[in-house]
Protein backbone atom coordinates (compact mmCIF):
# COMPACT_ATOMS: atom_id res chain seq x y z
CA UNK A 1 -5.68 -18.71 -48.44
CA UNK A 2 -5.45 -18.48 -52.17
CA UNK A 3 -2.85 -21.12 -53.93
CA UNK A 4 0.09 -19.36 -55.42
CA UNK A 5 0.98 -21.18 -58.53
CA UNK A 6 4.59 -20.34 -59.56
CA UNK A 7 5.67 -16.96 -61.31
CA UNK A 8 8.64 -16.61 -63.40
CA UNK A 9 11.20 -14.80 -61.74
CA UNK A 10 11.24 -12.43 -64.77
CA UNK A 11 7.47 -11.54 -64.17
CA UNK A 12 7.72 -11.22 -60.22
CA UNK A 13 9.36 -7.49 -60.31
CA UNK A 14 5.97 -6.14 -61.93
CA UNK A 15 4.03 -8.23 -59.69
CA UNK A 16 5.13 -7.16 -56.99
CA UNK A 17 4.66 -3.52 -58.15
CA UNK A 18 1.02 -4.12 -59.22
CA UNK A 19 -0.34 -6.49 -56.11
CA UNK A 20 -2.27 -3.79 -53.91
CA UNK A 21 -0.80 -3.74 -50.34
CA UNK A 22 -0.85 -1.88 -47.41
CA UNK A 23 1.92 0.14 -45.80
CA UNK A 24 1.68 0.42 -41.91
CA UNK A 25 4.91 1.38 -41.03
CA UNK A 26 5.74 5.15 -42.78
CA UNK A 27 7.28 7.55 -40.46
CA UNK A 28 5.56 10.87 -42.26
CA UNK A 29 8.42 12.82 -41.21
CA UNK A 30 10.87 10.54 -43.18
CA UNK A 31 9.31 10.82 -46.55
CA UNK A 32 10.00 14.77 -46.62
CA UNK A 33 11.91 14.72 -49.86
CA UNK A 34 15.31 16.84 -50.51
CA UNK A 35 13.56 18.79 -52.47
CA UNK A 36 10.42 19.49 -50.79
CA UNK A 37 12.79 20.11 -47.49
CA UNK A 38 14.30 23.11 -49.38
CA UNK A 39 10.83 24.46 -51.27
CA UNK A 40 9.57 25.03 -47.29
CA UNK A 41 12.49 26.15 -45.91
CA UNK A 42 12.24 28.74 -48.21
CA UNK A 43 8.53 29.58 -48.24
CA UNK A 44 9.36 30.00 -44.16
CA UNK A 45 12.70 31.30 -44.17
CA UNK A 46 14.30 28.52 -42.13
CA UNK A 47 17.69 29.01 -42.67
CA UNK A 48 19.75 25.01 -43.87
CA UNK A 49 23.08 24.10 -43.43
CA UNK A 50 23.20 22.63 -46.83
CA UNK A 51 23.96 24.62 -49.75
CA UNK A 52 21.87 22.78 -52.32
CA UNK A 53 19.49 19.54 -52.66
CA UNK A 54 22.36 17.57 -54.07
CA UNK A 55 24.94 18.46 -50.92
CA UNK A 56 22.12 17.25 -48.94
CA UNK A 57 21.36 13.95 -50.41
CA UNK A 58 25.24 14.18 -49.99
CA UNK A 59 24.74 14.04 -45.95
CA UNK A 60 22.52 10.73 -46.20
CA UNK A 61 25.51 8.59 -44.72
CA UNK A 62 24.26 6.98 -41.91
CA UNK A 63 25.84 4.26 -40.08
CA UNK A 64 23.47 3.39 -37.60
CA UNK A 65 20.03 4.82 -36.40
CA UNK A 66 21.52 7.52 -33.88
CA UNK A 67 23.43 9.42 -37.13
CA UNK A 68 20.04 8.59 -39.08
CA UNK A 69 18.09 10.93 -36.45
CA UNK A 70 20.36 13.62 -36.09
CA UNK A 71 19.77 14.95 -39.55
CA UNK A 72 16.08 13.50 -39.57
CA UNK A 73 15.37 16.28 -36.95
CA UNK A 74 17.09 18.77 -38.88
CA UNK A 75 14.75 18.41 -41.58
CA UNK A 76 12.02 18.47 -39.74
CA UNK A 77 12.85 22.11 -38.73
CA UNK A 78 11.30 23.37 -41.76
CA UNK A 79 7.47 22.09 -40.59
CA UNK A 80 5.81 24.62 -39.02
CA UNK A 81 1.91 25.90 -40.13
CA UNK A 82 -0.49 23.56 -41.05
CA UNK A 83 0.03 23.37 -44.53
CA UNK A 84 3.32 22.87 -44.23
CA UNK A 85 2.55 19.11 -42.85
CA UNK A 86 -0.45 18.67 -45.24
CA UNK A 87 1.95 19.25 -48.23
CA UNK A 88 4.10 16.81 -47.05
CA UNK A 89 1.80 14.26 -46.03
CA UNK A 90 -0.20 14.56 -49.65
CA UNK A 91 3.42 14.05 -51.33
CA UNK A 92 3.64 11.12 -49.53
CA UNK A 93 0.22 9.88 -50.19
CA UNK A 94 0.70 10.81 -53.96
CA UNK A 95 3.66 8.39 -53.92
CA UNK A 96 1.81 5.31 -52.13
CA UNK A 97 -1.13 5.48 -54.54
CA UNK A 98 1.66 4.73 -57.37
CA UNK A 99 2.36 2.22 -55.39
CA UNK A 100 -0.79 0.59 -55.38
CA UNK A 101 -0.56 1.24 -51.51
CA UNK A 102 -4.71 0.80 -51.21
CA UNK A 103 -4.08 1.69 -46.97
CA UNK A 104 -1.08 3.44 -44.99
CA UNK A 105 -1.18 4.06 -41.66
CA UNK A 106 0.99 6.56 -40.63
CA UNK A 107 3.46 7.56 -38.07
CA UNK A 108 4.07 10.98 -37.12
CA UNK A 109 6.51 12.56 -33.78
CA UNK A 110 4.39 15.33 -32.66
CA UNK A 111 7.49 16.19 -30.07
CA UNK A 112 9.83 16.81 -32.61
CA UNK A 113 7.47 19.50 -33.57
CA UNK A 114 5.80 20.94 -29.91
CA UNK A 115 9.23 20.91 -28.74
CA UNK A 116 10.02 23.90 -31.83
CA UNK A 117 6.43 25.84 -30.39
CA UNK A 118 4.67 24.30 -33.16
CA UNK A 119 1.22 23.34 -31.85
CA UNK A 120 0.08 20.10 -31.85
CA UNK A 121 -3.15 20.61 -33.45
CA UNK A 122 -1.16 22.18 -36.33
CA UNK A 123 0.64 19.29 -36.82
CA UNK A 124 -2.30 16.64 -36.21
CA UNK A 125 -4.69 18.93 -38.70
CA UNK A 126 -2.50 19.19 -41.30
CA UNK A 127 -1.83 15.50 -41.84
CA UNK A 128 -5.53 14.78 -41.12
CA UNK A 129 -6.40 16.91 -43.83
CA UNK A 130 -4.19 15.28 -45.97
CA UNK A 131 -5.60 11.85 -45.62
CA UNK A 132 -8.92 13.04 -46.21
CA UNK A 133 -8.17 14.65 -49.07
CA UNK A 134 -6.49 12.05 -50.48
CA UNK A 135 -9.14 9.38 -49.88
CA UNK A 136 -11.52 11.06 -51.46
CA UNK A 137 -9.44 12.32 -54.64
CA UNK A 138 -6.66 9.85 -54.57
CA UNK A 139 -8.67 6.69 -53.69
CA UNK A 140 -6.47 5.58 -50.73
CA UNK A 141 -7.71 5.06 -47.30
CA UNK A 142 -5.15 6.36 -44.72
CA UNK A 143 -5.50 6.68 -40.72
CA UNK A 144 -2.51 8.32 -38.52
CA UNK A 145 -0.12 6.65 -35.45
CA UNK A 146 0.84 9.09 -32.95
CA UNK A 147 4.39 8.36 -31.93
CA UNK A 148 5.97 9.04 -28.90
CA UNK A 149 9.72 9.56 -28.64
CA UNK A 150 11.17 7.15 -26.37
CA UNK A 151 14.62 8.89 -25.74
CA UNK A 152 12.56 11.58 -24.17
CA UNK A 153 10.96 11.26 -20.63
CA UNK A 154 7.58 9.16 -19.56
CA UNK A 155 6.69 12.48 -18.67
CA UNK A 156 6.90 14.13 -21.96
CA UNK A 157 4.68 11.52 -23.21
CA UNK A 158 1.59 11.65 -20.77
CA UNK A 159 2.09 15.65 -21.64
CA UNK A 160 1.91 14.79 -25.78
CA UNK A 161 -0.77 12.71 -25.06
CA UNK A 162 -2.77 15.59 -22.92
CA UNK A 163 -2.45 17.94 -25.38
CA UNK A 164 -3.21 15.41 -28.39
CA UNK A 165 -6.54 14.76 -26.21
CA UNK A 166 -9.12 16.57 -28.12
CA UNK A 167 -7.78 15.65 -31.55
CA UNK A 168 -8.14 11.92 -30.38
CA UNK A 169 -10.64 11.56 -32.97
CA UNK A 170 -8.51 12.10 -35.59
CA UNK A 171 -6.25 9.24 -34.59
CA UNK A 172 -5.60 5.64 -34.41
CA UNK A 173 -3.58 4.99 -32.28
CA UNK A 174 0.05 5.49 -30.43
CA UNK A 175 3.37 3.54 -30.98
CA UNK A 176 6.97 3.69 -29.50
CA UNK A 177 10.00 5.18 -31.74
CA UNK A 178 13.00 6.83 -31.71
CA UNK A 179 16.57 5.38 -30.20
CA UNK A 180 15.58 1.92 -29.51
CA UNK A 181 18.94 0.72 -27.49
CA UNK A 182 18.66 2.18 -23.33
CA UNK A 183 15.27 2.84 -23.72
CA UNK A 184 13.04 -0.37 -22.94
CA UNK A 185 9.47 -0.57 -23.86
CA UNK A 186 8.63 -0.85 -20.15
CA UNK A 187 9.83 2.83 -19.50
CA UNK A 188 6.49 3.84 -21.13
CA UNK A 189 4.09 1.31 -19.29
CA UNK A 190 1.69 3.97 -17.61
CA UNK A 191 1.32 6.15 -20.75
CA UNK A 192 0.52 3.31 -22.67
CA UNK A 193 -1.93 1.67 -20.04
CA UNK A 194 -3.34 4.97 -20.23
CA UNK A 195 -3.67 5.02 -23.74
CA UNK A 196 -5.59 1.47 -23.98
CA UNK A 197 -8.07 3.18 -21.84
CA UNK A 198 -8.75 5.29 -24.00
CA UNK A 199 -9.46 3.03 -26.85
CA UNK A 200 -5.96 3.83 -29.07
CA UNK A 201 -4.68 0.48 -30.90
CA UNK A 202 -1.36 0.44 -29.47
CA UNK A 203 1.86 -0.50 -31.70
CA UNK A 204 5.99 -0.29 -30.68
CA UNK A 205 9.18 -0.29 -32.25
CA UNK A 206 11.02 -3.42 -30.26
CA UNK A 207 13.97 -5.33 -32.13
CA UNK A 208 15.35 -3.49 -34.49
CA UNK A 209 18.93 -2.86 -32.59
CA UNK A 210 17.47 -3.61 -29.30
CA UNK A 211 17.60 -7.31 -27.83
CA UNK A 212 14.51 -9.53 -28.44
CA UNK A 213 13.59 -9.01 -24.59
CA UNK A 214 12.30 -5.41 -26.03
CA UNK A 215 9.73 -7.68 -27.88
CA UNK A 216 8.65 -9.36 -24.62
CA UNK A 217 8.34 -6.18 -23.03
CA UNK A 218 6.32 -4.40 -25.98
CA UNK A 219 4.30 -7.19 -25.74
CA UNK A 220 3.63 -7.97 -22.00
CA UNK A 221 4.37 -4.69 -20.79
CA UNK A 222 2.26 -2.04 -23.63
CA UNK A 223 0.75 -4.67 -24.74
CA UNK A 224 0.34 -4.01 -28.39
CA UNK A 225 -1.39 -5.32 -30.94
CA UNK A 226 1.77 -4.83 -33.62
CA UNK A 227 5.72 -4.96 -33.17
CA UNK A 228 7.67 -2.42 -35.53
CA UNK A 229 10.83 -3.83 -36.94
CA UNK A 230 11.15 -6.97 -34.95
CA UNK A 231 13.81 -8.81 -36.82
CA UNK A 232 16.19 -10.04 -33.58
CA UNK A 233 12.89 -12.05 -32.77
CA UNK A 234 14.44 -14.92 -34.64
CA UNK A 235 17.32 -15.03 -31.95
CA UNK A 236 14.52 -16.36 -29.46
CA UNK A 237 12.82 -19.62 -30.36
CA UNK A 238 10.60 -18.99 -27.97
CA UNK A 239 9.73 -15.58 -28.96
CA UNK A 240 9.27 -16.71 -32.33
CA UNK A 241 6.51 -19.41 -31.40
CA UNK A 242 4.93 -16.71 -29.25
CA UNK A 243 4.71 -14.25 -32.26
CA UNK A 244 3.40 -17.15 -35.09
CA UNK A 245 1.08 -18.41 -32.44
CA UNK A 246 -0.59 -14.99 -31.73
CA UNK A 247 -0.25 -13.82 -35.35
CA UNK A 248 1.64 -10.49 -33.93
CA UNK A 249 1.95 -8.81 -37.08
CA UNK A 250 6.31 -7.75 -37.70
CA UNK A 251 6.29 -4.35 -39.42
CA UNK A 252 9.66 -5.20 -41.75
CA UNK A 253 11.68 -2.51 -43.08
CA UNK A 254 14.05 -3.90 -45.36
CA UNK A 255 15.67 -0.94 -47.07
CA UNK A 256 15.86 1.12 -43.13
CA UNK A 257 17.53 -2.39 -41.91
CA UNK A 258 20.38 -2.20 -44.77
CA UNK A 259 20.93 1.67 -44.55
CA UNK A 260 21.09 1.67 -40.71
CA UNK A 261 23.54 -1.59 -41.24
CA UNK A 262 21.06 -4.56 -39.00
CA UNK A 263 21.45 -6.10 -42.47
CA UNK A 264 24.70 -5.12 -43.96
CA UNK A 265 23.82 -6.79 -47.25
CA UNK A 266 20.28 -7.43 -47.99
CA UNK A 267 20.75 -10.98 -49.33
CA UNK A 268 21.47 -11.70 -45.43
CA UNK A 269 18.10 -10.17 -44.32
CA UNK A 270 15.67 -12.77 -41.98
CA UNK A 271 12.54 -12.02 -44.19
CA UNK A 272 12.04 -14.83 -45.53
CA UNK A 273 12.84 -17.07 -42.32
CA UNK A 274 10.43 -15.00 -40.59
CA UNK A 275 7.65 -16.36 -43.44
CA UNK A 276 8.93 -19.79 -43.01
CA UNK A 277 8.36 -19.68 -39.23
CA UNK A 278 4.63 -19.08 -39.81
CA UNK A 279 5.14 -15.06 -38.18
CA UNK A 280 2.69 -12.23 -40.24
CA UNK A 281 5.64 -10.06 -41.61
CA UNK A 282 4.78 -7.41 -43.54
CA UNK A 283 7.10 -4.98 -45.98
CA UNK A 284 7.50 -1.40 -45.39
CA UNK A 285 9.62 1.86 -46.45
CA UNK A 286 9.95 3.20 -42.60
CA UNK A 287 11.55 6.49 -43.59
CA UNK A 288 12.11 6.11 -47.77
CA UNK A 289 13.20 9.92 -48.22
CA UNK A 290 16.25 8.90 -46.37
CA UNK A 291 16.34 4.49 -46.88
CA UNK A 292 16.62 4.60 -50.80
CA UNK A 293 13.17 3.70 -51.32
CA UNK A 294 9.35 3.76 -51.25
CA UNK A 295 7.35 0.52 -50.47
CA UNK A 296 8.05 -0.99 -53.97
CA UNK A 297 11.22 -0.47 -54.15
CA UNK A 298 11.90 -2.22 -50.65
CA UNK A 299 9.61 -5.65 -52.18
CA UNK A 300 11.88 -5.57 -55.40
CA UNK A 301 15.42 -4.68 -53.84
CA UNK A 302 14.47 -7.39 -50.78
CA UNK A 303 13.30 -10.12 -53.17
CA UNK A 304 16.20 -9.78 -55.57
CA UNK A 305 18.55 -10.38 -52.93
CA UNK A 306 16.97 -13.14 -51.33
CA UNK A 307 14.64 -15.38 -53.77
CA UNK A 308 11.45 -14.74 -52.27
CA UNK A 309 9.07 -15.63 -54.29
CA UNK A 310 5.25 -14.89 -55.36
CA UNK A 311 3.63 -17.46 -52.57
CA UNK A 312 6.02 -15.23 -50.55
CA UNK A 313 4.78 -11.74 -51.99
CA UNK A 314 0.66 -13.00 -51.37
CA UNK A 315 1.32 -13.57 -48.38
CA UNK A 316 3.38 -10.34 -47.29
CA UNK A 317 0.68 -8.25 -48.58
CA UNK A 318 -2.10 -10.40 -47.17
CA UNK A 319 -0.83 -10.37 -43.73
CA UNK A 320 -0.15 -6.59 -44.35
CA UNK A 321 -4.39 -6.20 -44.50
CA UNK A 322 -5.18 -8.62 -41.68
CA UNK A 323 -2.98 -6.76 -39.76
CA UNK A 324 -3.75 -3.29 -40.15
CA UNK A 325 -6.40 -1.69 -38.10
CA UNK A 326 -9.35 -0.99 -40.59
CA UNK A 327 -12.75 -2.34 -40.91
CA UNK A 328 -13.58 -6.59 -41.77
CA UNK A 329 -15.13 -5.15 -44.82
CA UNK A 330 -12.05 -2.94 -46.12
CA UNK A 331 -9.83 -5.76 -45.40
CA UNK A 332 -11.77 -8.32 -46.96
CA UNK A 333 -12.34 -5.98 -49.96
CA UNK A 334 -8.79 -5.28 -50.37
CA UNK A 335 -7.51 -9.39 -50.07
CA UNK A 336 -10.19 -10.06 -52.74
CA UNK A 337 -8.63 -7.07 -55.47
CA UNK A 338 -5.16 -9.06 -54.39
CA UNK A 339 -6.18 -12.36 -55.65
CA UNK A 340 -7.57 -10.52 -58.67
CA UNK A 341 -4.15 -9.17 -59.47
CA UNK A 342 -2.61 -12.51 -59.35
CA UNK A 343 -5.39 -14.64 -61.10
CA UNK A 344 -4.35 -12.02 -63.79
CA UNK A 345 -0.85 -12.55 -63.95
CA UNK A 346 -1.39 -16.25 -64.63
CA UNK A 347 -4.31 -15.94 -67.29
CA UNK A 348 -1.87 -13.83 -68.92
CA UNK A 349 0.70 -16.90 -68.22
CA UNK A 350 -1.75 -19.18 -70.41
């Protein structure tokens, strides 16, 4: 690992804006801007209940992650042809790549959508097209996560997964979201089984308001590879030798954990103790239309608060390549244009 001399805190900010990272928690749905939400509700005469973009911002008041979803869904009633969830995908790709986001892998609910009689190759083209595009123009390599929602039956899962069958190629993997509390990981256990047969990677939201025994089960149970949120790990010393000992990646959404009040005040957040423990946290935006923030702003606003520090950004973006689920050579590629950015920052020190 490279040695992190240290930064001044006046020179982190820009730092961590210029360090190239990857994103691997973005819920594609939940980057579908105000104003984008009302350009296709009109171009497909969905009818909103909000008057204007401003009144709708208005409505962002969330005080936990059931009030969060309610109006998530809503605006995800305006998605329905193909280019409908390309536009929205290449918004959000646009975005990253400002972000010097050099990977995202992205999360998308295909039952929010099948469950409106949009079909799911619409959805799964769209977005597919949208990452191809933008690798190829844009310069950023991104792969899609099909979600499953896990206040919805085992059944309706095995069905998504049918139909998402012979667009497997276009995916992945599969994770876990939705309303974590009364829904254990373990309620899924055959559809993900199923799904390591296949050869998906395999990811879950566990510990975000659910009890670290979600965690256990993601991990036992599903057996994935990554845990999504995972911030109530640190109320289990044993989980939290199990997690540093395995290097199970945490997908950390700092921003989503002070909107949906897990962190009332982001100088309280675990981030850093997760570091200290040894576990591979990464940063992510999780749904930044409706958090207050894209990637960036979730490494400024979180290390303001809590005196993290560069050694603390390397690593966070490190562990965010060795986690994600691209080639040796991309990763190995992207950690060496990391150390670049930081050997720069100090010549420029001298």
């Amino acid at each position: 690992m490279f040695k992190v001399p240290p930064v001044p805190a006046s020179r982190l900010p820009a730092l961590l804006r210029a360090m190239p990272k990857a994103e691997l928690h973005i819920h594609i749905e939940g980057s579908l801007e105000p104003e984008l939400i009302f350009a296709l509700a009109q171009r497909n005469g969905v009818p909103l209940p909000y008057a204007s973009v401003e009144e709708l911002r208005r409505a962002y008041a969330f005080t936990n992650l059931q009030s969060f979803l309610d109006i998530y869904y809503a605006g995800a009633s305006v998605l329905l042809h193909e280019q409908d969830f390309y536009d929205m995908a290449r918004a959000y790709l646009a975005r990253a790549v400002a972000d010097h986001v050099a990977h995202a892998e992205i999360f998308f609910d295909p039952q929010t959508h099948t469950a409106r009689g949009v079909p799911i190759e619409t959805v799964i083209n769209g977005l597919h097209r949208a990452c191809e595009d933008a690798r190829t123009e844009l310069g950023i390599s991104a792969t899609l996560i099909l979600c499953f929602l896990r206040h919805l039956s085992e059944e309706s899962a095995f069905e998504t997964l049918e139909q998402a069958q012979p667009l497997l190629d276009k995916i992945v993997g599969v994770g876990l979201d939705s309303s974590e509390v009364g829904h254990p990981p373990e309620k899924f256990a055959r559809v993900f089984a199923r799904c390591r047969e296949l050869g998906l990677h395999l990811v879950a939201h566990a510990g975000e308001e659910g009890p670290p025994a979600y965690i256990w089960s993601a991990l036992d149970v599903l057996k994935v590879e990554r845990i999504d949120h995972g911030v109530q790990a640190v109320h289990d010393a044993l989980l939290m030798q199990r997690l540093a000992q395995d290097r199970i990646a945490l997908t950390v959404c700092p921003l989503s954990n002070q909107k949906l009040q897990v962190f009332p005040n982001l100088a309280d957040h675990n981030l850093g103790k997760l570091l200290d423990a040894g576990l591979a946290a990464t940063v992510n935006s999780d749904d930044p239309a409706y958090f207050g923030g894209y990637i960036n702003e979730n490494f400024t606003q979180v290390f303001a608060a809590t005196g993290l520090t560069a050694r603390n950004a390397y690593q966070l973006a490190w562990n965010s390549f060795e986690a994600s689920f691209a080639s040796s050579a991309d990763k190995r590629n992207w950690e060496h244009q990391l150390k670049e950015v930081f050997e720069r920052c100090y010549e420029h020190d001298d």
